[in-house]
Structures are given as C-alpha cells and as structure tokens.
N, C-alpha and C. Protein backbone atom coordinates (compact mmCIF):
# COMPACT_ATOMS: atom_id res chain seq x y z
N UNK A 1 17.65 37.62 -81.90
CA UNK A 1 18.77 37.80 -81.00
C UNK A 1 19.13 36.43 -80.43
N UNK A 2 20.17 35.82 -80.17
CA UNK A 2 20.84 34.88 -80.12
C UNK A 2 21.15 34.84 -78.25
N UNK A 3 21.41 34.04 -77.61
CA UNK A 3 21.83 33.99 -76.34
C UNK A 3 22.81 34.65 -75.88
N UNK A 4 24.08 34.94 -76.52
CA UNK A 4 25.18 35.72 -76.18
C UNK A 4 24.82 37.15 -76.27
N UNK A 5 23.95 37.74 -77.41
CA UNK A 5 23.31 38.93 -77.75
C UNK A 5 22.58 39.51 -76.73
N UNK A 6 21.48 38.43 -75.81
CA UNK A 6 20.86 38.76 -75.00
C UNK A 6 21.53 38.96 -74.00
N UNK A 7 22.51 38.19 -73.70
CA UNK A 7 23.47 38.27 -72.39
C UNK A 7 23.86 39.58 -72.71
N UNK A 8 24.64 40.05 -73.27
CA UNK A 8 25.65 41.12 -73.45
C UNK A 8 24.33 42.13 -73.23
N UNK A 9 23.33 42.27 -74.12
CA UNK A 9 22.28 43.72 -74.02
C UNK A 9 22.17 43.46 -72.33
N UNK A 10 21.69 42.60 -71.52
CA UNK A 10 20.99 42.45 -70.26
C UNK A 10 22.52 43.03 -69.38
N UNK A 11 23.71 42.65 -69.81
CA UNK A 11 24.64 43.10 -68.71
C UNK A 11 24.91 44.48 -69.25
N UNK A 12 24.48 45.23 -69.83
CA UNK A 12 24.70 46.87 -70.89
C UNK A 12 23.91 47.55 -69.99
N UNK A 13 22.63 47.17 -70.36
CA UNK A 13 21.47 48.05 -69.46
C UNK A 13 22.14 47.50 -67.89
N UNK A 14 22.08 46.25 -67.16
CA UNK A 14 22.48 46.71 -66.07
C UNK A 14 23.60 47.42 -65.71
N UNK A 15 24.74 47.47 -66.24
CA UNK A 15 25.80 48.19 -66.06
C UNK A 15 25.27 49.89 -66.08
N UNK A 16 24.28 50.21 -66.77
CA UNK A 16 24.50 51.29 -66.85
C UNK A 16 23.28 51.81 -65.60
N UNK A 17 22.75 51.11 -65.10
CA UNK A 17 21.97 50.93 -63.82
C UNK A 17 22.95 51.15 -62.53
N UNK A 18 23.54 49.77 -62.30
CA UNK A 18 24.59 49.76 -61.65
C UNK A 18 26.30 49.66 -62.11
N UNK A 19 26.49 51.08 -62.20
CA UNK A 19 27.89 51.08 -63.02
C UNK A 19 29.26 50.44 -62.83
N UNK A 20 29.30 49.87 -61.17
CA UNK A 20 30.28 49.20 -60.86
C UNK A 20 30.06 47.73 -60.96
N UNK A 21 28.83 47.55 -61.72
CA UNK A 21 28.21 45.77 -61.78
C UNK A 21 29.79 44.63 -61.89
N UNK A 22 30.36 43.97 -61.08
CA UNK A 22 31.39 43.01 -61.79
C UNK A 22 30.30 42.20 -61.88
N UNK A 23 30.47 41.30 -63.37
CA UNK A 23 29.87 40.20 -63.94
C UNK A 23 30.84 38.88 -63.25
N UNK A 24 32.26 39.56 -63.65
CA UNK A 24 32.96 38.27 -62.93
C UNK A 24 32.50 37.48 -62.00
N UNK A 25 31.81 38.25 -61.11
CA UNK A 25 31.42 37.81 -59.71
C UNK A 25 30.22 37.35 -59.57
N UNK A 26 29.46 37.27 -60.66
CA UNK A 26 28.10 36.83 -60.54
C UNK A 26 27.85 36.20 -61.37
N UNK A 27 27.50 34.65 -60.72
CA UNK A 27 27.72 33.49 -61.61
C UNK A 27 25.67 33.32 -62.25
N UNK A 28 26.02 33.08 -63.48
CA UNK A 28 24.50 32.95 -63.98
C UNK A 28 23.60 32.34 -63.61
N UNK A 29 23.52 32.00 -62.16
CA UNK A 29 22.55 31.27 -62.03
C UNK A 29 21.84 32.48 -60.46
N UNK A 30 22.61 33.07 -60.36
CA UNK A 30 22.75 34.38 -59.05
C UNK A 30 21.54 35.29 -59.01
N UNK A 31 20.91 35.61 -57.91
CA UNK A 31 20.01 36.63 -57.91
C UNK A 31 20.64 37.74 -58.05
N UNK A 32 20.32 38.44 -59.48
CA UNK A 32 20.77 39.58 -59.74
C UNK A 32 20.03 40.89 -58.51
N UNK A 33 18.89 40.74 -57.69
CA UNK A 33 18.39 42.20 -57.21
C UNK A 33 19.28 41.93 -55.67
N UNK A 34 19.66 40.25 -55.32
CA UNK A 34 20.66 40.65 -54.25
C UNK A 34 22.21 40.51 -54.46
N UNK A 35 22.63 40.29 -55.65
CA UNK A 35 24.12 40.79 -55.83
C UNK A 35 24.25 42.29 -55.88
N UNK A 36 23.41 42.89 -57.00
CA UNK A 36 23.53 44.21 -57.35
C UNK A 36 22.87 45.25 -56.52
N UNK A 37 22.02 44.59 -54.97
CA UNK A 37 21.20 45.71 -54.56
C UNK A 37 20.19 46.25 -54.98
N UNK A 38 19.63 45.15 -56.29
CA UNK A 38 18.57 46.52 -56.82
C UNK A 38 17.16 46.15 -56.52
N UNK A 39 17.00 47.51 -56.38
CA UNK A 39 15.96 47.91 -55.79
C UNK A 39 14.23 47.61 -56.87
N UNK A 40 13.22 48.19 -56.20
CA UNK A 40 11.97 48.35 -56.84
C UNK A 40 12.20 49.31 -58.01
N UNK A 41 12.66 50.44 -57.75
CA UNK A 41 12.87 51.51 -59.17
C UNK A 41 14.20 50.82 -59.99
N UNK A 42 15.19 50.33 -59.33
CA UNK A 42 16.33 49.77 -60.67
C UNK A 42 15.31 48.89 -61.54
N UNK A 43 14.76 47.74 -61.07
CA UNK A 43 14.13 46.75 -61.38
C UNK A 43 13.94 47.34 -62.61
N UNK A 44 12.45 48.12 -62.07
CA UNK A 44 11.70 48.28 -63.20
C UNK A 44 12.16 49.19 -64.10
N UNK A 45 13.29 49.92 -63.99
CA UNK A 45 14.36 50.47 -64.73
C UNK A 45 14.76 49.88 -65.76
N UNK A 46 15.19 48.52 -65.15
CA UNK A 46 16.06 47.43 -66.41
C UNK A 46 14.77 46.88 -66.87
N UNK A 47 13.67 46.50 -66.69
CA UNK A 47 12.10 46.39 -67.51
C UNK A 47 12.16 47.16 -69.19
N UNK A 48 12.13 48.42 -68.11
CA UNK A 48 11.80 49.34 -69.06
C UNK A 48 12.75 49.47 -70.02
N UNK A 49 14.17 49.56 -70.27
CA UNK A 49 15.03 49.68 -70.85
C UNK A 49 15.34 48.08 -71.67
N UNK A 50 14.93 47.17 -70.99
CA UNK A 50 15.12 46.07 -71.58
C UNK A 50 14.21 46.14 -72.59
N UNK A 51 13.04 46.33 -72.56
CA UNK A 51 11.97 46.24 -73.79
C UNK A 51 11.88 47.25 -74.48
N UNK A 52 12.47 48.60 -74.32
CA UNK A 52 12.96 49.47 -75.64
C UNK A 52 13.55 48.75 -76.38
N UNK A 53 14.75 48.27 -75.70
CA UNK A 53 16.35 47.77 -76.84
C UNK A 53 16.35 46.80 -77.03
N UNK A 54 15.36 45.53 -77.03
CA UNK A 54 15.16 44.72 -77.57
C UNK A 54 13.88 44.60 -78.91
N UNK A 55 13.23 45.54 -78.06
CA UNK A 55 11.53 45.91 -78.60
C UNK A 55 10.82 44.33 -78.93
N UNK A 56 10.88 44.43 -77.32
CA UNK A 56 9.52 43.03 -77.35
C UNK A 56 9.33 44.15 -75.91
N UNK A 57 8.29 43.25 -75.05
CA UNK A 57 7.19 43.23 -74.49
C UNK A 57 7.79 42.61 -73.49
N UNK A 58 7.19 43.08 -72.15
CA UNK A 58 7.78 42.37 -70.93
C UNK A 58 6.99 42.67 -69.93
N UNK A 59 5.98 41.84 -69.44
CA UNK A 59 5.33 41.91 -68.69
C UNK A 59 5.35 41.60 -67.11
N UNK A 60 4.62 41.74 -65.97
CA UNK A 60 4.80 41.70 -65.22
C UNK A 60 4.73 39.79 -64.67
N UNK A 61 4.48 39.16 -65.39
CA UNK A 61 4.27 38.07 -65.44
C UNK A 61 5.61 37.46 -65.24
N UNK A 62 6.82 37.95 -66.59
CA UNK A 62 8.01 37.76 -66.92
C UNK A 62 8.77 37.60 -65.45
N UNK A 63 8.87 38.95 -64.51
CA UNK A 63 9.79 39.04 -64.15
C UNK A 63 10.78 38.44 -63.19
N UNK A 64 10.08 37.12 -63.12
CA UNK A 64 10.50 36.29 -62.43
C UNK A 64 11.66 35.97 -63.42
N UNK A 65 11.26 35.49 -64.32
CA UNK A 65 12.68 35.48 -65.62
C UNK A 65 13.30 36.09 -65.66
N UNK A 66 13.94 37.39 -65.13
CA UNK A 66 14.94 38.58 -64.75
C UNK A 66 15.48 38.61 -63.83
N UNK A 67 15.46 37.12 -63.14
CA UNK A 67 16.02 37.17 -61.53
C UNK A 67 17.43 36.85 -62.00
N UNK A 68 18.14 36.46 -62.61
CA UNK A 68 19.41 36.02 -63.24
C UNK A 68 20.00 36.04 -64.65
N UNK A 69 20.81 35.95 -64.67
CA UNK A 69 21.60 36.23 -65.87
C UNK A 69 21.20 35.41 -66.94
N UNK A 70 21.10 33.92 -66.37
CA UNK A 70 20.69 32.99 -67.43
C UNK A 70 19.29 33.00 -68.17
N UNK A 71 18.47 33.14 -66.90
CA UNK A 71 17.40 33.49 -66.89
C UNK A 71 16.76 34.80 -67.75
N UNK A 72 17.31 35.66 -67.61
CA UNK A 72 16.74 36.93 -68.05
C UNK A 72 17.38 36.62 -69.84
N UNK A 73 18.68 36.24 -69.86
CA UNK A 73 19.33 36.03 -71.17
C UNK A 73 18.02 34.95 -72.13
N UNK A 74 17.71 33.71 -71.38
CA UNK A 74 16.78 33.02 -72.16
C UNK A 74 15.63 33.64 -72.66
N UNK A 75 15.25 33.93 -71.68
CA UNK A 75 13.49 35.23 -72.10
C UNK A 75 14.09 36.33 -73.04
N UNK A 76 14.84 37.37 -73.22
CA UNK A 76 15.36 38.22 -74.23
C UNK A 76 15.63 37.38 -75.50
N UNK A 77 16.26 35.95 -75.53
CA UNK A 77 16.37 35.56 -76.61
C UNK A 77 15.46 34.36 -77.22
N UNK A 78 14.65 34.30 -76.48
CA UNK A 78 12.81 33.86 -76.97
C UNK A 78 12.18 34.70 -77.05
N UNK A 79 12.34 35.89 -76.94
CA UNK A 79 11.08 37.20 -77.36
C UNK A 79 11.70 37.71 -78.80
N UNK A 80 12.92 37.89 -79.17
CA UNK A 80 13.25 39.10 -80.09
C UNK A 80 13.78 37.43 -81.25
C-alpha cells in the first residue's frame, strides 16, 4: 500500500467512526483524538478496523503513530 492508499483507508475507517469527519479542516500534522473528539472506544475502534483492512498488526506500542493523518498514513504504509 502506497501513502495515498493509506491516507484514503485511515480517512474511510475514520469517517465511518466519525461520520461528519471534514478532512478539509484537519491539516496532517493535527491531533486526530482532539479534532474528532475521539474517545478511548473510537480509538481503539479505528485500531481494530485499521488492522482488519489493511491486515497487518498494530500494536499498542504503534499508537502513538495514529495521532495524525501523516502519521498514522506512514505506519499503514510501512506495515502492508
């Protein structure tokens, strides 16, 4: 999976987390859990859903790499 690939899956699953997500508004470098509000269960929501639909592995180690767009996009497209 390529960087744009990862971007697009990471804003899919969150959209469908938080359905009114504007991306417009959240520049890639942004804490996604305080733009979007999310919580302890979204979190580990987009975890869990992230490593089905990529099918890698995502540990609790990672999730510091899920704090942002850029961030979470790089780790999805160094795992798969």
């Amino acid at each position: 999976m390529n960087h744009d690939q990862a971007l697009a899956l990471l804003q899919e699953v969150l959209t469908e987390i938080v359905p009114d997500a504007d991306f417009g508004r959240i520049g890639p470098d942004t804490d996604l859990r305080e733009a979007l509000e999310l919580d302890s269960i979204d979190f580990l929501t987009l975890v869990e859903r992230l490593s089905e639909r990529a099918g890698c592995r995502i540990d609790e180690d990672d999730y510091p790499r899920l704090t942002t767009l850029a961030d979470g996009a790089a780790l999805l497209a160094e795992r798969t």
